[in-house]
Protein backbone atom coordinates (compact mmCIF):
# COMPACT_ATOMS: atom_id res chain seq x y z
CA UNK A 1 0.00 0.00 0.00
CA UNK A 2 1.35 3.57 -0.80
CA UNK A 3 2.32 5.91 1.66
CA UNK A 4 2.39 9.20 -0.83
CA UNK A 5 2.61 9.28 -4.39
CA UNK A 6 4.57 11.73 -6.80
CA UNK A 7 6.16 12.46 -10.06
CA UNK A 8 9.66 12.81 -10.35
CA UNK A 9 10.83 14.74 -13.50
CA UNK A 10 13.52 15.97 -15.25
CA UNK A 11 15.68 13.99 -13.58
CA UNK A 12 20.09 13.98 -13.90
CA UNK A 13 21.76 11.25 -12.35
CA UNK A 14 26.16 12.36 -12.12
CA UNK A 15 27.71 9.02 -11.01
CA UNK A 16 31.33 8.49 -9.16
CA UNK A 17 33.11 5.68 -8.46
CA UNK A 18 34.52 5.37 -5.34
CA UNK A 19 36.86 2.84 -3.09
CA UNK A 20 34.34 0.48 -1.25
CA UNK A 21 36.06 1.08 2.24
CA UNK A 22 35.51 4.67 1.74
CA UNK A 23 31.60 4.59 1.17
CA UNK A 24 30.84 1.25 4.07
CA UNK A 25 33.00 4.31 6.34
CA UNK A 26 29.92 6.18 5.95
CA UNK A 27 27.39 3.60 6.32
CA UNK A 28 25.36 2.19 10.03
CA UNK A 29 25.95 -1.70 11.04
CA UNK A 30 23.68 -4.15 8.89
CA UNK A 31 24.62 -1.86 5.57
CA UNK A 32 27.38 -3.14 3.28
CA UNK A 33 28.16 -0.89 0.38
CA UNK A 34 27.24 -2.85 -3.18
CA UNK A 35 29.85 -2.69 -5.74
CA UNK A 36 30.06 -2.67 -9.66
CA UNK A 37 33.03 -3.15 -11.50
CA UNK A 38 35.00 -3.47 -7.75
CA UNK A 39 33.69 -0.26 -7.12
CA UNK A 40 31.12 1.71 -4.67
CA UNK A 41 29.40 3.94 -6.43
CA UNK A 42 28.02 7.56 -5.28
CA UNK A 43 25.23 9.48 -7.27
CA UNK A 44 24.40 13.31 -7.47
CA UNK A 45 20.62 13.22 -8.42
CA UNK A 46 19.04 16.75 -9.04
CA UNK A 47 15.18 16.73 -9.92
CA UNK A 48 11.88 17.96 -9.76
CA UNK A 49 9.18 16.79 -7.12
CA UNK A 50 6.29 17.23 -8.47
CA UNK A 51 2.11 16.70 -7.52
CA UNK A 52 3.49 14.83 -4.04
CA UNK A 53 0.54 14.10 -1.86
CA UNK A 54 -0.80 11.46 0.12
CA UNK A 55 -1.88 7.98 -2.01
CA UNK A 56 -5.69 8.97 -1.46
CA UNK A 57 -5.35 11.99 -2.70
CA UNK A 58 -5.74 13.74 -6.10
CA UNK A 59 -2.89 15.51 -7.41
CA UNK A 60 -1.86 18.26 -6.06
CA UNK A 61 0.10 21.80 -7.25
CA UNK A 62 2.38 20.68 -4.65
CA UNK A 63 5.76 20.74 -6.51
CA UNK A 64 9.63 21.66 -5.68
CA UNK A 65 13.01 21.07 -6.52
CA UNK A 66 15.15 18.24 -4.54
CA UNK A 67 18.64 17.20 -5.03
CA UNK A 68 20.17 14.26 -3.62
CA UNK A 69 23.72 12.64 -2.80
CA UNK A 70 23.59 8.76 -2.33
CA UNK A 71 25.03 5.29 -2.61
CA UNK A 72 24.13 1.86 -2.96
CA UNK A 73 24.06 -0.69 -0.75
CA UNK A 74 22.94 -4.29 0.52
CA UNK A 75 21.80 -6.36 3.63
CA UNK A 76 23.68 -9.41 4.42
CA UNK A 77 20.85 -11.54 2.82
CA UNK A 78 21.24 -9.38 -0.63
CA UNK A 79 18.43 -7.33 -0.75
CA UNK A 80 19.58 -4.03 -2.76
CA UNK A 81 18.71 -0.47 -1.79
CA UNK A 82 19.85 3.23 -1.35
CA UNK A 83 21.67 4.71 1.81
CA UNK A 84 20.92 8.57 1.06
CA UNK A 85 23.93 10.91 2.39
CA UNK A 86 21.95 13.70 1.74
CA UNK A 87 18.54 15.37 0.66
CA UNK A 88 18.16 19.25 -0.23
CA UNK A 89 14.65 20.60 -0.35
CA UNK A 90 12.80 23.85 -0.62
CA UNK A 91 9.67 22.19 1.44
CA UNK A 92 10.36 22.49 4.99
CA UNK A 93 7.72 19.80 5.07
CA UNK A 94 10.17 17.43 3.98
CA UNK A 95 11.72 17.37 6.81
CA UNK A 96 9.57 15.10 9.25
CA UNK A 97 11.03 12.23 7.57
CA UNK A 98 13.56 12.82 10.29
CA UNK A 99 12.11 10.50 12.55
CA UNK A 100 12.66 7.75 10.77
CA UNK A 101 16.36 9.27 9.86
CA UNK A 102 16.10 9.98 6.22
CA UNK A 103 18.67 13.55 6.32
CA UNK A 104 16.53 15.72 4.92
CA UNK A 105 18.03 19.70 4.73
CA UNK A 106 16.17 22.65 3.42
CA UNK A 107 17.84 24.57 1.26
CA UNK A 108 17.64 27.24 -1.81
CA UNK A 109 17.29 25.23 -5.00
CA UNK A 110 16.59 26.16 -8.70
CA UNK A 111 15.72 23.75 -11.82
CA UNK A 112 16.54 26.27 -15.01
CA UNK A 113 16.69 25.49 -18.95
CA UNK A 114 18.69 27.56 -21.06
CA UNK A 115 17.94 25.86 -24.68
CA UNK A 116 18.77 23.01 -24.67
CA UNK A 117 20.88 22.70 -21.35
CA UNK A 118 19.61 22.39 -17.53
CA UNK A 119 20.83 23.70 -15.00
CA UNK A 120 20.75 23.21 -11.26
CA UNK A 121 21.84 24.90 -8.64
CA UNK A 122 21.25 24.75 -4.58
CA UNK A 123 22.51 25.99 -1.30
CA UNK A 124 21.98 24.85 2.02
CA UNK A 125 20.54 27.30 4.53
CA UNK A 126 23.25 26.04 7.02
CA UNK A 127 26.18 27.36 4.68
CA UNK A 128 27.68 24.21 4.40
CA UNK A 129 27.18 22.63 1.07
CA UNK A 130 26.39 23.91 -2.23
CA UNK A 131 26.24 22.46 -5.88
CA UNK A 132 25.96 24.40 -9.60
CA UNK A 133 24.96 21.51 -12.31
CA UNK A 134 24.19 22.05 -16.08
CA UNK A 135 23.69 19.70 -18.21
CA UNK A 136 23.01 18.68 -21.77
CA UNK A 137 20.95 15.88 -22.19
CA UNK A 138 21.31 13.90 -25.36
CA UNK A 139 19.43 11.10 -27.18
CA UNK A 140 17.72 8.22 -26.05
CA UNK A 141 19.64 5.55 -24.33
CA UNK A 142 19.27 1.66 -24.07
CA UNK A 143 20.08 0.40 -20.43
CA UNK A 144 23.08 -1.86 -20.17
CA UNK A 145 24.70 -3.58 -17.16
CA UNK A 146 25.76 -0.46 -15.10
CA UNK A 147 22.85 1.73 -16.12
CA UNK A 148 20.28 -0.47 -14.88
CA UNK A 149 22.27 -1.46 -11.80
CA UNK A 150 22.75 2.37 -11.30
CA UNK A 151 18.98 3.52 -11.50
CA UNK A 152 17.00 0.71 -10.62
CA UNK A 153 16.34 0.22 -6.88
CA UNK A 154 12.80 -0.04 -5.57
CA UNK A 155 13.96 0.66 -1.60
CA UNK A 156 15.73 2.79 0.26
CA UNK A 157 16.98 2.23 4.12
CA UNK A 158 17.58 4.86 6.90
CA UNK A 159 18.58 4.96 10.35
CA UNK A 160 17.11 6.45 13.52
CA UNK A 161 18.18 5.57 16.93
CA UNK A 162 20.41 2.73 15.94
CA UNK A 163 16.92 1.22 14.42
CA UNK A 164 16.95 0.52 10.63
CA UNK A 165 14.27 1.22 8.58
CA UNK A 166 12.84 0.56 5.10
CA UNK A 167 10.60 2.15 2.71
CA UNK A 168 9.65 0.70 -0.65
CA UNK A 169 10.13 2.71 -4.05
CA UNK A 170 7.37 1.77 -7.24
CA UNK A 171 7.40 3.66 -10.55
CA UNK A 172 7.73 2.74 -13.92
CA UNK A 173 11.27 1.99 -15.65
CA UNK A 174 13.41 5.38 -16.23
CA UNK A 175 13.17 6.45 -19.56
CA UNK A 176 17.15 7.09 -19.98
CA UNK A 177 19.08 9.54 -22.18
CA UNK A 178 22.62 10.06 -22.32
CA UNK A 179 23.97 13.65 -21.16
CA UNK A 180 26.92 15.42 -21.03
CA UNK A 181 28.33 17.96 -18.43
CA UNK A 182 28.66 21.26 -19.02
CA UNK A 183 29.71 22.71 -15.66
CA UNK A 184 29.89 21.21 -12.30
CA UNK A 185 31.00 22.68 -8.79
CA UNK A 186 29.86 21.05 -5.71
CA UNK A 187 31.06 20.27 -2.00
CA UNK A 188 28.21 17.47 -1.37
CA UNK A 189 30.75 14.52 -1.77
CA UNK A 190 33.06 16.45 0.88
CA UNK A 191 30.24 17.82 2.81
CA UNK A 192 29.41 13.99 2.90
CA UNK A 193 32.62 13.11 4.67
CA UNK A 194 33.58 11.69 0.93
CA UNK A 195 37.13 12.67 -0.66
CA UNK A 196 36.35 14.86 -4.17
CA UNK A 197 35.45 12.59 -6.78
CA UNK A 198 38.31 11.56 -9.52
CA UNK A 199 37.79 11.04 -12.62
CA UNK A 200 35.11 11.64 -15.40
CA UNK A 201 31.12 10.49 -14.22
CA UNK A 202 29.00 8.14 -15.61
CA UNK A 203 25.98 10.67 -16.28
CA UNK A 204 22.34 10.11 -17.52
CA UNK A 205 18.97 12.43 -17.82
CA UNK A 206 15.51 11.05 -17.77
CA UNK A 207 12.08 13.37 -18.72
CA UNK A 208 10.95 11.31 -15.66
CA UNK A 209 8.54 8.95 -14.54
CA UNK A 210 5.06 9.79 -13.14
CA UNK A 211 3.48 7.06 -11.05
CA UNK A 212 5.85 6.95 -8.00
CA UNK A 213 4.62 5.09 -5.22
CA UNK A 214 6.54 5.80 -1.77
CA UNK A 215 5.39 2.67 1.30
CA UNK A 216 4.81 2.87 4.05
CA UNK A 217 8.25 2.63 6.40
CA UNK A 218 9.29 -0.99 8.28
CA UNK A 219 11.57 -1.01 10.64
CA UNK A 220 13.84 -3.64 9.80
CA UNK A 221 16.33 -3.38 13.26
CA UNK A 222 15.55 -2.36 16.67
CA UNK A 223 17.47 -0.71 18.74
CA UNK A 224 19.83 -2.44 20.91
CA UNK A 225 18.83 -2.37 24.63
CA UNK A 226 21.07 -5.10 25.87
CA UNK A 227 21.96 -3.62 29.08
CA UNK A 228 19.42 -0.84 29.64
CA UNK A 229 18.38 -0.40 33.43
């Protein structure tokens, strides 16, 4: 059963490899970071959320800009997911998915096209981190290995409390294009407690997909009270 549902559109995925011990650093006990290629992999994701509202309903004008910063990761019995090292908003709203540890800041963010070239751009209100993205997306792409293994994961886990949570992803399959960079400057890898990326990114754009289906949060882990009085 849904929790909310959404749209998420114009989409740019900028993908880094990275060591593995450098990304399961960042990562709570019961995560192991998932490799391609011998590598961890970190993603800058930049998009727009659009009509989010709760599952029952209607959609909704209810539509801003997010960016986020994550990685990819596994349980010990395989199941695949995201570990998100960061979320930038302009909804303060966003934010009560604190509880169950997703890191949600609020920030300034803007989605802009200049002809045929997007550009975003973001600052958190804290001071800390910042990014300035534009991109040129180019023609239609079909999915191999990496690029499926790169934008296909239908849950994402979180922490809170030393308890581990859940929460199921649905939408239809990413309509991929390939894209170049034209510019990039950020500091959410080191803001992340990552070193600066090397090396070129694997980058793709999607139009987006528009029947996103968030679930409802399980905890997976409780915390540990061995010991408590």
């Amino acid at each position: 059963m849904p929790l909310l549902k959404a749209r998420w559109l114009r989409q740019t995925f900028v993908h880094w490899p990275y060591e593995p011990q450098a990304v399961q650093a960042l990562l709570p006990e019961g995560l192991i970071a998932d490799t391609y290629g011998e590598k961890a992999w970190v993603s800058l994701t930049p998009f727009i959320m659009e009509a989010v509202r709760p599952a029952c309903v209607p959609p909704t004008p209810f539509t801003f800009p997010e960016t986020n910063l994550r990685t990819y990761v596994r349980l010990p019995d395989g199941r695949e997911g995201l570990w998100f090292l960061s979320l930038d908003v302009t909804a303060p709203l966003m934010l009560a998915a604190r509880i169950i540890g997703v890191p949600y800041h609020v920030g300034n963010l803007l989605v802009r096209e200049h002809g045929s070239v997007i550009r975003y751009t973001g600052t958190r209100r804290s001071g800390n981190s910042s990014y300035d993205l534009a991109v040129r997306p180019g023609a239609p792409l079909v999915a191999g290995g990496l690029d499926t293994w790169l934008t296909s994961r239908w849950r994402a886990f979180s922490r809170s409390n030393r308890a581990l949570w859940q929460t199921p992803v649905q939408h239809e399959p990413w309509p991929l294009r390939s894209a170049a960079v034209e510019n990039m400057d950020q500091t959410l890898t080191t803001s992340a407690g990552l070193p600066p990326p090397s090396g070129p990114p694997v980058v793709h754009f999607s139009p987006g997909v528009r029947r996103v289906r968030l679930g409802i949060p399980r905890l997976l882990k409780r915390p540990d009270v061995t010991g408590a009085g």
